[in-house]
C-alpha atoms as a PDB file:
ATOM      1  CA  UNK A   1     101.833  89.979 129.583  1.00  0.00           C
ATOM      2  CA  UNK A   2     104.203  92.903 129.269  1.00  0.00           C
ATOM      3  CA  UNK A   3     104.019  92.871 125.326  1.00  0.00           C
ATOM      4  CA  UNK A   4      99.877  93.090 125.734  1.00  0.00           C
ATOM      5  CA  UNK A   5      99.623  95.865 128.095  1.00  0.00           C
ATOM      6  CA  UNK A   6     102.401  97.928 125.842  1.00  0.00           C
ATOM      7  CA  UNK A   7      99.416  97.232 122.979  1.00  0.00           C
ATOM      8  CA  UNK A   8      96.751  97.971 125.081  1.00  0.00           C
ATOM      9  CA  UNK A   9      98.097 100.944 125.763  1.00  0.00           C
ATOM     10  CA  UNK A  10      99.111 102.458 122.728  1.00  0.00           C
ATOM     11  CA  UNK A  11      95.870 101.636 120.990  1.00  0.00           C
ATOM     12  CA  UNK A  12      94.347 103.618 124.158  1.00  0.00           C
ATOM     13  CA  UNK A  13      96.312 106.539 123.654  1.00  0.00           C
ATOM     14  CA  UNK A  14      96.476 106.364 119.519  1.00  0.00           C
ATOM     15  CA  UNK A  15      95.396 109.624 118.453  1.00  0.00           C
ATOM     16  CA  UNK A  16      92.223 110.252 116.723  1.00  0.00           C
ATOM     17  CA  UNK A  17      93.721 112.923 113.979  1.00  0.00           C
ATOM     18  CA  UNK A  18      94.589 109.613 112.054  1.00  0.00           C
ATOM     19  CA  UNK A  19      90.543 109.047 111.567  1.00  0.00           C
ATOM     20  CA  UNK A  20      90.555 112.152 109.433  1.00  0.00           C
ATOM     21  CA  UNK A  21      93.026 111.259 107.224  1.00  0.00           C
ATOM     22  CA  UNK A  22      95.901 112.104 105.606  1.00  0.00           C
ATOM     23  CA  UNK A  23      95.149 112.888 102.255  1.00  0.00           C
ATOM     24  CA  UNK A  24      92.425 114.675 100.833  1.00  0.00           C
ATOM     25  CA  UNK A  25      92.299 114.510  97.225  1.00  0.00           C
ATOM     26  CA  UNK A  26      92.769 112.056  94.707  1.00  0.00           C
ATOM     27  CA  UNK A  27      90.919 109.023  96.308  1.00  0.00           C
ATOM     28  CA  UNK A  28      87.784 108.626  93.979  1.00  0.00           C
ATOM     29  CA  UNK A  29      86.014 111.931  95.695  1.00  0.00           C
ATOM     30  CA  UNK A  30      85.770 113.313  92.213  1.00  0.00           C
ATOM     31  CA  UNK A  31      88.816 115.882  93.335  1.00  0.00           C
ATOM     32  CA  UNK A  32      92.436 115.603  92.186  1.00  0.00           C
ATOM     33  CA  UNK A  33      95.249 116.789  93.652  1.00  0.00           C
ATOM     34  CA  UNK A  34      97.293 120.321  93.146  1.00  0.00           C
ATOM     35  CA  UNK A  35     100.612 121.474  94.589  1.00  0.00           C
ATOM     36  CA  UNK A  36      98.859 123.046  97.622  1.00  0.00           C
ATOM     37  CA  UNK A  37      97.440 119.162  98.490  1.00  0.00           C
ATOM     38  CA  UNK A  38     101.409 118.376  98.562  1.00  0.00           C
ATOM     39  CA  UNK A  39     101.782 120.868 101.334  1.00  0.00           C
ATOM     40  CA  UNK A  40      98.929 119.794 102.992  1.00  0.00           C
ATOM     41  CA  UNK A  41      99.619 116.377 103.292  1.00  0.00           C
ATOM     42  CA  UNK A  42     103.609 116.925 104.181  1.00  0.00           C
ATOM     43  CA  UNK A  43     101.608 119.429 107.231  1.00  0.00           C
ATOM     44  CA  UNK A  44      99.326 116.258 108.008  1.00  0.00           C
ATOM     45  CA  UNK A  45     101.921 113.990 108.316  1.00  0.00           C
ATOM     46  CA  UNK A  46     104.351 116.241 110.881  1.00  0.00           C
ATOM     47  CA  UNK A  47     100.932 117.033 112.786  1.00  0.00           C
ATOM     48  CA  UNK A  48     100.235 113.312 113.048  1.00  0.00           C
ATOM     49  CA  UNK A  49     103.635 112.534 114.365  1.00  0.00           C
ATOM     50  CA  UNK A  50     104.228 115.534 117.178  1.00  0.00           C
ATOM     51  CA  UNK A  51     101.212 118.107 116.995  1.00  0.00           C
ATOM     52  CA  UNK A  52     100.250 118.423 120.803  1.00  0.00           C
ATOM     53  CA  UNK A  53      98.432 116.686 122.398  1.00  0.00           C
ATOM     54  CA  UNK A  54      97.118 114.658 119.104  1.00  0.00           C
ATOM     55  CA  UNK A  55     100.335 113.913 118.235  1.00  0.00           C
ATOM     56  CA  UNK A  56     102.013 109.971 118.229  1.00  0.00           C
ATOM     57  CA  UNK A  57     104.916 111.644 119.999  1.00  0.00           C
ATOM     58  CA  UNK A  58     103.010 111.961 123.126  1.00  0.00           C
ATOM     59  CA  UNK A  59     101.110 108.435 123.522  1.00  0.00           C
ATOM     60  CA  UNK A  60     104.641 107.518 123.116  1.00  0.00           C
ATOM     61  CA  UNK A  61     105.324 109.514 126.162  1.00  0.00           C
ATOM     62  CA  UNK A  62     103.183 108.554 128.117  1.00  0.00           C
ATOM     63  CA  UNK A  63     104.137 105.025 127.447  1.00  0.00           C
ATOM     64  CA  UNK A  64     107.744 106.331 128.370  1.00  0.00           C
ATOM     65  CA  UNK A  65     106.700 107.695 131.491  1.00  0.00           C
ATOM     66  CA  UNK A  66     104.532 104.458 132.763  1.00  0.00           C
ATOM     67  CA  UNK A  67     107.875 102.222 132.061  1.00  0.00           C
ATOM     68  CA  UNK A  68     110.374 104.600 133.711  1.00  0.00           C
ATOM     69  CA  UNK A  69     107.907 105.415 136.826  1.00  0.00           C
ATOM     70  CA  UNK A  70     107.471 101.156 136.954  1.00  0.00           C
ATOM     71  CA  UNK A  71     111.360 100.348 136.790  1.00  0.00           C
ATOM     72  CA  UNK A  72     111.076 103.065 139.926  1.00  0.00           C
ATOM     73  CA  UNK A  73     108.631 101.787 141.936  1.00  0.00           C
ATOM     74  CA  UNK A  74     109.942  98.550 141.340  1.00  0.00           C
ATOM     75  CA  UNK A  75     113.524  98.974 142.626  1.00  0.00           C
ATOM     76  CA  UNK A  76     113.006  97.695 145.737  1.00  0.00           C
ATOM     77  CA  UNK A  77     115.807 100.483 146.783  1.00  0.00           C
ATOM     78  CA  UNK A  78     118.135  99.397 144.046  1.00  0.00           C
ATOM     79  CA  UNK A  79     120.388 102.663 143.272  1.00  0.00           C
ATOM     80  CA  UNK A  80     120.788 101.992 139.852  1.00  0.00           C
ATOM     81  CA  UNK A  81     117.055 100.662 138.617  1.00  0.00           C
ATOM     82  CA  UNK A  82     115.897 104.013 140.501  1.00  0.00           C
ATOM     83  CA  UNK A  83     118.341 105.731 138.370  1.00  0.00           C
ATOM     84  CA  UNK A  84     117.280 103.880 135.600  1.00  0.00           C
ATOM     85  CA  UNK A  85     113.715 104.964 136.343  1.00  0.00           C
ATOM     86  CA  UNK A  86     114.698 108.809 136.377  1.00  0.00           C
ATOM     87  CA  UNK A  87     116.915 108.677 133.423  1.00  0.00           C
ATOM     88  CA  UNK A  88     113.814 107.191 131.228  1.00  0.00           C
ATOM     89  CA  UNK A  89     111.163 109.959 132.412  1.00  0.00           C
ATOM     90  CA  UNK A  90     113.927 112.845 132.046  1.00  0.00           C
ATOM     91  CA  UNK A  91     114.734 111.767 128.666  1.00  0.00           C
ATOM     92  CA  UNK A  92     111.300 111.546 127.688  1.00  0.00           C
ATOM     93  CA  UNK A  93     110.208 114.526 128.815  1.00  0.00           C
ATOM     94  CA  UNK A  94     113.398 116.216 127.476  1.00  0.00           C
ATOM     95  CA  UNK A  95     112.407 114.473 124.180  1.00  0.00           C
ATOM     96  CA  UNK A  96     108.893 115.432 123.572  1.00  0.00           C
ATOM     97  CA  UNK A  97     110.629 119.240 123.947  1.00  0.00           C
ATOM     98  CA  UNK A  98     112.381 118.214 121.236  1.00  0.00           C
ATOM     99  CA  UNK A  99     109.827 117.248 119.158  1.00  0.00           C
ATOM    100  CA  UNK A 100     107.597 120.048 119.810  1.00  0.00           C
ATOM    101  CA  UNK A 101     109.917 122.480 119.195  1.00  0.00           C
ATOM    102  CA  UNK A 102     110.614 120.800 116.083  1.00  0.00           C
ATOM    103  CA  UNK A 103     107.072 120.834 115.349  1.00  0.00           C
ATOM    104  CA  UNK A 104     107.105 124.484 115.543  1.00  0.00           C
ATOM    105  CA  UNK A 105     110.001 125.058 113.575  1.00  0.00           C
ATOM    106  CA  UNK A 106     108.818 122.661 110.328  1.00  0.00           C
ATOM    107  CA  UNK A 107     105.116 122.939 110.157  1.00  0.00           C
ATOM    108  CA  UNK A 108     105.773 126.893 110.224  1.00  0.00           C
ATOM    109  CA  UNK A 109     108.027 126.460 107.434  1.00  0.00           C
ATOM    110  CA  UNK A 110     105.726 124.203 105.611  1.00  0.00           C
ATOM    111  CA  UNK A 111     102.640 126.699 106.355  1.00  0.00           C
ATOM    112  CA  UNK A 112     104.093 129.416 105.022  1.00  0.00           C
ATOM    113  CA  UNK A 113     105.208 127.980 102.192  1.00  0.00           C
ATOM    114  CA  UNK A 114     101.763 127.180 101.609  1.00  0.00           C
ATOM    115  CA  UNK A 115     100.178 130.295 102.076  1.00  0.00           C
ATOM    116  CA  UNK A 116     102.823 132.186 100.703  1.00  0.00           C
ATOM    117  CA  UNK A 117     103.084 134.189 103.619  1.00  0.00           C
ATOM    118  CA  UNK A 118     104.103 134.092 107.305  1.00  0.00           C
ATOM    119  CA  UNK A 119     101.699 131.223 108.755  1.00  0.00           C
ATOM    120  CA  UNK A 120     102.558 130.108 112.549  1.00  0.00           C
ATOM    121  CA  UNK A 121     102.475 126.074 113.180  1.00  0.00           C
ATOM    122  CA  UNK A 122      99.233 125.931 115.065  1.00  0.00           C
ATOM    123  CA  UNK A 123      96.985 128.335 112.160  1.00  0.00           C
ATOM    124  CA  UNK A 124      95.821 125.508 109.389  1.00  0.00           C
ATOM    125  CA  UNK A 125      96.405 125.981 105.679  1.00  0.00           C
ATOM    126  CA  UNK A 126      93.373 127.344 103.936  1.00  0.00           C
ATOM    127  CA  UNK A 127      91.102 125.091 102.051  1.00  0.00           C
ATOM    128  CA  UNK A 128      93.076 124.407  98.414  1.00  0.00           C
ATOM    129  CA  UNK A 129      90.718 125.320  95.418  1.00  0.00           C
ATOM    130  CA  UNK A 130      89.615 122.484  93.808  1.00  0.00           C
ATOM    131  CA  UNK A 131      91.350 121.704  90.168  1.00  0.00           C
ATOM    132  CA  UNK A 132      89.709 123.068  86.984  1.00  0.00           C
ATOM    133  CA  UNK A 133      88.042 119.583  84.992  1.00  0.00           C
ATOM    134  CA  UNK A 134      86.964 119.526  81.724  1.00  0.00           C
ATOM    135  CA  UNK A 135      83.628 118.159  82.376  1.00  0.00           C
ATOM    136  CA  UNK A 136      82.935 114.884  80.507  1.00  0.00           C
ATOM    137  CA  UNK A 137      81.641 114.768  76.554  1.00  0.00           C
ATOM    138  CA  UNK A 138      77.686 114.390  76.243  1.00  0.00           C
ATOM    139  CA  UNK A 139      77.866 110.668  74.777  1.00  0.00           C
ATOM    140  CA  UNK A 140      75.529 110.642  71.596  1.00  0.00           C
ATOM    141  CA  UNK A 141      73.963 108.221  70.976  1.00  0.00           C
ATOM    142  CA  UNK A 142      74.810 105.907  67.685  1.00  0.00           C
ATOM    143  CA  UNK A 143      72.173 106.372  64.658  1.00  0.00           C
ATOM    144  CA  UNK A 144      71.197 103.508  62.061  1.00  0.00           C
ATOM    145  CA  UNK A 145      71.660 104.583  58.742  1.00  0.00           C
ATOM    146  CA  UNK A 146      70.510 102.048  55.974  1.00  0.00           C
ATOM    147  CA  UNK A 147      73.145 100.790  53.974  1.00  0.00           C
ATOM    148  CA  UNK A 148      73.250 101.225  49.997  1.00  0.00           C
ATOM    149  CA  UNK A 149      70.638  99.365  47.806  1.00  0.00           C
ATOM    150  CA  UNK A 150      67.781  98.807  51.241  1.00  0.00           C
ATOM    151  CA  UNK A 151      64.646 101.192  51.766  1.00  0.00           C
ATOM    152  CA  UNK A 152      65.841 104.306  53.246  1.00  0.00           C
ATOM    153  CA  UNK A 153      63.127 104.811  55.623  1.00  0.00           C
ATOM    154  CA  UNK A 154      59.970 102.548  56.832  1.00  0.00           C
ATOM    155  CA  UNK A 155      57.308 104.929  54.673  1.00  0.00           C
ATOM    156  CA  UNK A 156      59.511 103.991  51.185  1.00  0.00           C
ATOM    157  CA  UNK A 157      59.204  99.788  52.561  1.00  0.00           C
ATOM    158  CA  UNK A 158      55.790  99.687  53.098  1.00  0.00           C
ATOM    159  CA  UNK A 159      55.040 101.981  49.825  1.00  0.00           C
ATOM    160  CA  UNK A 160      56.596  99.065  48.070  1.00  0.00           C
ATOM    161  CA  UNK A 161      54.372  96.407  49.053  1.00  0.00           C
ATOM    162  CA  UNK A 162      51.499  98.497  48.835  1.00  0.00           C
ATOM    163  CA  UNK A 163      48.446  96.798  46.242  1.00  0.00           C
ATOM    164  CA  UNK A 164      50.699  93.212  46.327  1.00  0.00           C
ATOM    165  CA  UNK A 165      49.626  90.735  48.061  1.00  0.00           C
ATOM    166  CA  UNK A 166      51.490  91.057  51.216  1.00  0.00           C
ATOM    167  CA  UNK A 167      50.745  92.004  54.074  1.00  0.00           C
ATOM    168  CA  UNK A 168      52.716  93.124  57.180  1.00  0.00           C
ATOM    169  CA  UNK A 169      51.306  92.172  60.266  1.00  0.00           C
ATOM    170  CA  UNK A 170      52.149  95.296  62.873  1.00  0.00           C
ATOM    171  CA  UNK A 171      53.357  99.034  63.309  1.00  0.00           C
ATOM    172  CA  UNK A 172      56.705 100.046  63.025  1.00  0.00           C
ATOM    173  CA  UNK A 173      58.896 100.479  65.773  1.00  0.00           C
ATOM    174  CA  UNK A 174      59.434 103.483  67.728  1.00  0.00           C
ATOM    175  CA  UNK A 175      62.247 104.783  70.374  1.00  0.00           C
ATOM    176  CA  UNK A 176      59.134 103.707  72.873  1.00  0.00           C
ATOM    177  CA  UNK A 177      58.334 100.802  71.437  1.00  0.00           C
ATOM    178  CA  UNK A 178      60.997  98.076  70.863  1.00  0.00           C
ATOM    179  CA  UNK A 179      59.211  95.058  70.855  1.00  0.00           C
ATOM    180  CA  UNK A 180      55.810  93.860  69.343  1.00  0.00           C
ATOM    181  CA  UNK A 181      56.586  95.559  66.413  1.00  0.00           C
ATOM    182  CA  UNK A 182      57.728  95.165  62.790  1.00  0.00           C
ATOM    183  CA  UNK A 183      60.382  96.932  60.864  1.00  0.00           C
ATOM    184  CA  UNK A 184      61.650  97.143  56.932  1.00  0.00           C
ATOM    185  CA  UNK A 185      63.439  99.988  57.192  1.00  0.00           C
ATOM    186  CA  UNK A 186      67.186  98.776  55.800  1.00  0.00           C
ATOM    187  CA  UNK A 187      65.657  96.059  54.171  1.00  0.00           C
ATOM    188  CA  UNK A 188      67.653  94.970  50.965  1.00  0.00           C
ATOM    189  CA  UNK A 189      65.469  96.190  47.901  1.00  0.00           C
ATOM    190  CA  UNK A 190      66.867  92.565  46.268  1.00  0.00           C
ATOM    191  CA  UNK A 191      64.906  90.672  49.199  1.00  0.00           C
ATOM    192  CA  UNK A 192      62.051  93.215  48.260  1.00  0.00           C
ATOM    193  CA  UNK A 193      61.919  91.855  44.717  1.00  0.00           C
ATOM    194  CA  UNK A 194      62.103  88.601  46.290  1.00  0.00           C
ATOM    195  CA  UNK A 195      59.099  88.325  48.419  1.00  0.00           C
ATOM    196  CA  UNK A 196      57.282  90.232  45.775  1.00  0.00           C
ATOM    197  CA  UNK A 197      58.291  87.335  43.200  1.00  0.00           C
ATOM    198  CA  UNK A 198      56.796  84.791  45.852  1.00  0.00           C
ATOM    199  CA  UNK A 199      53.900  86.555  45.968  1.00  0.00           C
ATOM    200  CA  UNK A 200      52.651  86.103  42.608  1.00  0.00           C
ATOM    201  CA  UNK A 201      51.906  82.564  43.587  1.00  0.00           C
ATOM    202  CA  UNK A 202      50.116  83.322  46.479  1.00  0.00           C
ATOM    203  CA  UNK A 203      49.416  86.534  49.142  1.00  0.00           C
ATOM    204  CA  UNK A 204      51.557  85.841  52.812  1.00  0.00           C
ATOM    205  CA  UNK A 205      52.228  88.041  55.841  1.00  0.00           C
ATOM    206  CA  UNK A 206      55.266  89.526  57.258  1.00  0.00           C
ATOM    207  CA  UNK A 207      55.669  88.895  60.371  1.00  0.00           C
ATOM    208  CA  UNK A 208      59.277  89.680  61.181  1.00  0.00           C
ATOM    209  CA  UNK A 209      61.644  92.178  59.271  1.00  0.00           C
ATOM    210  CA  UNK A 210      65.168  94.147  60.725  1.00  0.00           C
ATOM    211  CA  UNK A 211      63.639  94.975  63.658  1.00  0.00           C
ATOM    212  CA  UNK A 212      65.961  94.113  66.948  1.00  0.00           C
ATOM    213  CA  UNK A 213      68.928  94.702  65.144  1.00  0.00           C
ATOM    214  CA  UNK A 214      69.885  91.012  66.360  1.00  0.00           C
ATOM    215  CA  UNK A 215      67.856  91.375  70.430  1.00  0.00           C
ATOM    216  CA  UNK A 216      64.057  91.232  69.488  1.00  0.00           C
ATOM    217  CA  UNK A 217      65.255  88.412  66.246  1.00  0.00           C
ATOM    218  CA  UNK A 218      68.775  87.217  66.533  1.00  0.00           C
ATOM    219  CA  UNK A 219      69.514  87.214  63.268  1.00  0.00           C
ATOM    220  CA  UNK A 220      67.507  89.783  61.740  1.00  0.00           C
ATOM    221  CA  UNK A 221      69.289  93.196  60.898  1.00  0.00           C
ATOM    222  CA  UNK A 222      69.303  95.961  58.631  1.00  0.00           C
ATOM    223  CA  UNK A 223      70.896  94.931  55.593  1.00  0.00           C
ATOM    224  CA  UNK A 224      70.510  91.557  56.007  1.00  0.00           C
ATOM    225  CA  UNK A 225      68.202  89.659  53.558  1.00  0.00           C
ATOM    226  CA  UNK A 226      66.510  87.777  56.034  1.00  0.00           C
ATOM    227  CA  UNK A 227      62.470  87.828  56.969  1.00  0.00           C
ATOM    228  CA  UNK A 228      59.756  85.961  58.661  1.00  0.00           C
ATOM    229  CA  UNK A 229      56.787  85.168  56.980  1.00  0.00           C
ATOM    230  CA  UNK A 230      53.489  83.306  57.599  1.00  0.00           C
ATOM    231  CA  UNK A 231      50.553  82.619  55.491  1.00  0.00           C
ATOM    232  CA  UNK A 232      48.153  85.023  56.706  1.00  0.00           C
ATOM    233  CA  UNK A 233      48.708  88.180  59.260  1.00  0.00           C
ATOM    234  CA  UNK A 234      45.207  86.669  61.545  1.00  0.00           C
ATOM    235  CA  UNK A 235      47.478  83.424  62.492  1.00  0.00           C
ATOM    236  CA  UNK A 236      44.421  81.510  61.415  1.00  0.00           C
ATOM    237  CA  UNK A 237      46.310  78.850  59.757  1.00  0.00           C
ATOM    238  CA  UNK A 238      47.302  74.698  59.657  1.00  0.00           C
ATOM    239  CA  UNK A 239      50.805  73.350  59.487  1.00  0.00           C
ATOM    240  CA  UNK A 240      49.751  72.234  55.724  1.00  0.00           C
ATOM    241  CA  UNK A 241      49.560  75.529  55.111  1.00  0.00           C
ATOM    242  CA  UNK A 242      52.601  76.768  56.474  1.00  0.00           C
ATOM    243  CA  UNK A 243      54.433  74.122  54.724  1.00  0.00           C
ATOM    244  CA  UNK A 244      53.111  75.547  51.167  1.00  0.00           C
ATOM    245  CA  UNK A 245      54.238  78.369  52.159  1.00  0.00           C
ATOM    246  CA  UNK A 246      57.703  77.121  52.712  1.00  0.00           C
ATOM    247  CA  UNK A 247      57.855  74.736  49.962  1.00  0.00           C
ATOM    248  CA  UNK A 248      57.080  78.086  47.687  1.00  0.00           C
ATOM    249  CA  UNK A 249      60.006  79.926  49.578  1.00  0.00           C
ATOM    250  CA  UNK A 250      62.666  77.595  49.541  1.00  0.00           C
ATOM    251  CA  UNK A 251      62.512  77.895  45.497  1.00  0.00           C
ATOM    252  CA  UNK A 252      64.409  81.310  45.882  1.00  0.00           C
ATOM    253  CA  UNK A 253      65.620  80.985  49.561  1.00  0.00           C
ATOM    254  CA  UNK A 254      68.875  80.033  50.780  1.00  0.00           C
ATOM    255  CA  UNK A 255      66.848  78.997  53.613  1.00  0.00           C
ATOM    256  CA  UNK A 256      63.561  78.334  54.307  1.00  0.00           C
ATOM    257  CA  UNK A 257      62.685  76.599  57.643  1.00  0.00           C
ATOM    258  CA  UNK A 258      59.610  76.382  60.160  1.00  0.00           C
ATOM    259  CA  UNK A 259      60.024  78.330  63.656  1.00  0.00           C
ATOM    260  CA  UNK A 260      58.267  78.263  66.901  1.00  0.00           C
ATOM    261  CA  UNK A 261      57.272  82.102  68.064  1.00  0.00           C
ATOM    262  CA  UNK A 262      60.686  81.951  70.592  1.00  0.00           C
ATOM    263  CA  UNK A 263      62.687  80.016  68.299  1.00  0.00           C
ATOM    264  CA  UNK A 264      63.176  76.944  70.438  1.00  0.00           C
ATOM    265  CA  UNK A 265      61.945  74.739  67.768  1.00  0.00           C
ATOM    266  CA  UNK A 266      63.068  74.591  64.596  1.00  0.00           C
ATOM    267  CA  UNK A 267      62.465  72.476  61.463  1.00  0.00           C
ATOM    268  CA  UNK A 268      65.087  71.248  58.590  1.00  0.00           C
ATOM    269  CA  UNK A 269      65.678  73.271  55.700  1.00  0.00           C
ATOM    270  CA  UNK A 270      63.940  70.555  53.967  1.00  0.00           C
ATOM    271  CA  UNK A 271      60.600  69.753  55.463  1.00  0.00           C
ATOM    272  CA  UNK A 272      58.536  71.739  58.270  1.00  0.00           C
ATOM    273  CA  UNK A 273      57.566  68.323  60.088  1.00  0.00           C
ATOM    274  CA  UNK A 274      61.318  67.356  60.821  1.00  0.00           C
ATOM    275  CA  UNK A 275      62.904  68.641  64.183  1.00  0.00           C
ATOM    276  CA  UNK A 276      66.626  70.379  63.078  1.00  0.00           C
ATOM    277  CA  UNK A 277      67.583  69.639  66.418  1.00  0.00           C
ATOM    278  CA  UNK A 278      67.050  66.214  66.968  1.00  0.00           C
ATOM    279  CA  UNK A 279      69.937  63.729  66.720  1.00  0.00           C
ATOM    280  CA  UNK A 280      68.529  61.862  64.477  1.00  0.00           C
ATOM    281  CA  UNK A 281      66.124  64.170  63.002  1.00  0.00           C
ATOM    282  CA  UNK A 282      62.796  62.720  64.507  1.00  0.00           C
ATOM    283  CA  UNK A 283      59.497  64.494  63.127  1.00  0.00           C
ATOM    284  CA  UNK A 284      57.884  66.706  65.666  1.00  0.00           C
ATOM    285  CA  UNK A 285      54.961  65.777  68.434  1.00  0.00           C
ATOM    286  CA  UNK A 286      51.967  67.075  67.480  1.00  0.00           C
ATOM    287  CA  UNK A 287      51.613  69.181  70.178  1.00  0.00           C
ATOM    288  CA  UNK A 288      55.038  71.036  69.018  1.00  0.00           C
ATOM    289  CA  UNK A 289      53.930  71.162  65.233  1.00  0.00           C
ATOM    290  CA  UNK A 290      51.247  73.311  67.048  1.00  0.00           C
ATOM    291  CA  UNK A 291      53.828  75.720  68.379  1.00  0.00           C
ATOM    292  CA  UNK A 292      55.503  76.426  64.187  1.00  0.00           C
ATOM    293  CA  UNK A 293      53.656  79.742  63.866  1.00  0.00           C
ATOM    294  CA  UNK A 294      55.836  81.260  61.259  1.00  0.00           C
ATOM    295  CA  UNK A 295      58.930  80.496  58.397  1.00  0.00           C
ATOM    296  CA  UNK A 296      62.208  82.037  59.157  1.00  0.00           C
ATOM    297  CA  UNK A 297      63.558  82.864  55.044  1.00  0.00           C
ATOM    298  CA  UNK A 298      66.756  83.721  54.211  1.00  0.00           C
ATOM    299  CA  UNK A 299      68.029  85.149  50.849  1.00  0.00           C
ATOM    300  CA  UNK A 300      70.937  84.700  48.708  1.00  0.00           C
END
């Protein structure tokens, strides 16, 4: 009982300069500290502890003088508890003289150290300036650059399948548009020669080139000699046709396989009716031979 209403007490009579703090730079408010925030906070920390009436020095006085007027009035006429009483609120009071005049005495020091001049205890310090920042380096952001031996830029690609038969089957990508779109800018000029090659044995669309950079196609790229192809940019077209098509590919491909517009289904590198992803390499439902809409070719 006595330990709760010594709590109770105290939290009554805590002062409310702690609320504001006792630092005031360095905590994430963009502002870090300088030597006049060091005499700041050493003048925060004497105000918290004996600054009138704010200070904890006088909730702990009060608390002083409630226990030594209770052993008092609680003598019962016993000489020494009543001097027991008076000694506890004369040394209290005596005490919180102390500590006030001590108050006086260091937080003038500390002030005018501070301001560099002579400050009294009860003046505040002036508001420090706020530290010089370098402020932070514009990030730039990274540019592409085709790598030796691919088309420079997307006008020299599609120059060089101009009067073949291929076709490509959409507009190039722009910083606006990222996705249904079709790139061959840092394409390999080898891969180039490639698909021209394949060509000559029959006209097919390109449907997928280094756009994405590895997001739009996973592992498309610049630089890497990989494309998707179809036999005709209107997507009118069977899976007998498609499987020409890969049949013809897989001649000069390292690999040549049937894909599903998302990539979930996939074929073998052998045959465009055989599901790479089934354990035991079942053919595809018809419905899902449906869904193989172009061939996913990869060059040596």
């Amino acid at each position: 009982m006595k330990k709760s209403l010594i709590f109770n007490l105290l939290f009554l009579a805590f002062p409310t300069f702690a609320a504001d703090g006792l630092v005031t730079c360095g905590l994430g408010n963009g502002q870090y500290c300088t030597p006049c925030d060091l005499w700041t906070l050493a003048s925060n920390i004497v105000d918290f502890l004996v600054k009138p009436p704010s200070g904890l020095a006088f909730p702990v006085l009060v608390l002083a003088l409630l226990i030594g007027g209770v052993v008092w009035a609680t003598s019962a006429g016993d000489p020494n508890r009543i001097e027991l009483g008076k000694k506890i609120i004369t040394s209290s009071i005596i005490g919180v003289f102390i500590a006030f005049g001590g108050w006086l005495i260091v937080d003038t020091i500390i002030k005018t150290l501070a301001e560099g001049k002579i400050t009294a205890a009860w003046n505040t310090i002036n508001k420090c300036e706020e530290s010089i920042t370098s402020p932070p380096s514009p990030i730039t952001p990274p540019i592409t650059t085709p790598t030796p031996g691919t088309f420079q830029t997307e006008a020299e690609a599609r120059a060089y399948f101009q009067n073949t038969d291929i076709e490509i089957n959409k507009s190039q990508c722009t910083a606006t548009k990222t996705t249904d779109c079709t790139d061959l800018k840092g394409l390999p000029i080898s891969t180039a020669e490639r698909l021209k090659a394949l060509a000559t044995s029959g006209g097919f669309c390109i449907s997928g080139g280094t756009e994405g950079e590895g997001v739009i196609h996973q592992t498309h790229g610049v630089g890497k000699p990989i494309v998707d192809i179809t036999p005709s940019c209107s997507g009118d077209f069977n899976i007998a046709e498609l499987t020409g098509l890969r049949n013809r590919a897989a001649i000069q491909a390292k690999e040549a396989v049937c894909e599903s517009q998302n990539g979930t289904l996939r074929s073998t590198n052998k045959s465009c009716v055989i599901n790479s992803k089934g354990f035991t390499g079942a053919p595809f439902t018809a419905s899902e031979l449906k869904k193989l809409n172009h061939i996913h070719v990869v060059f040596p």
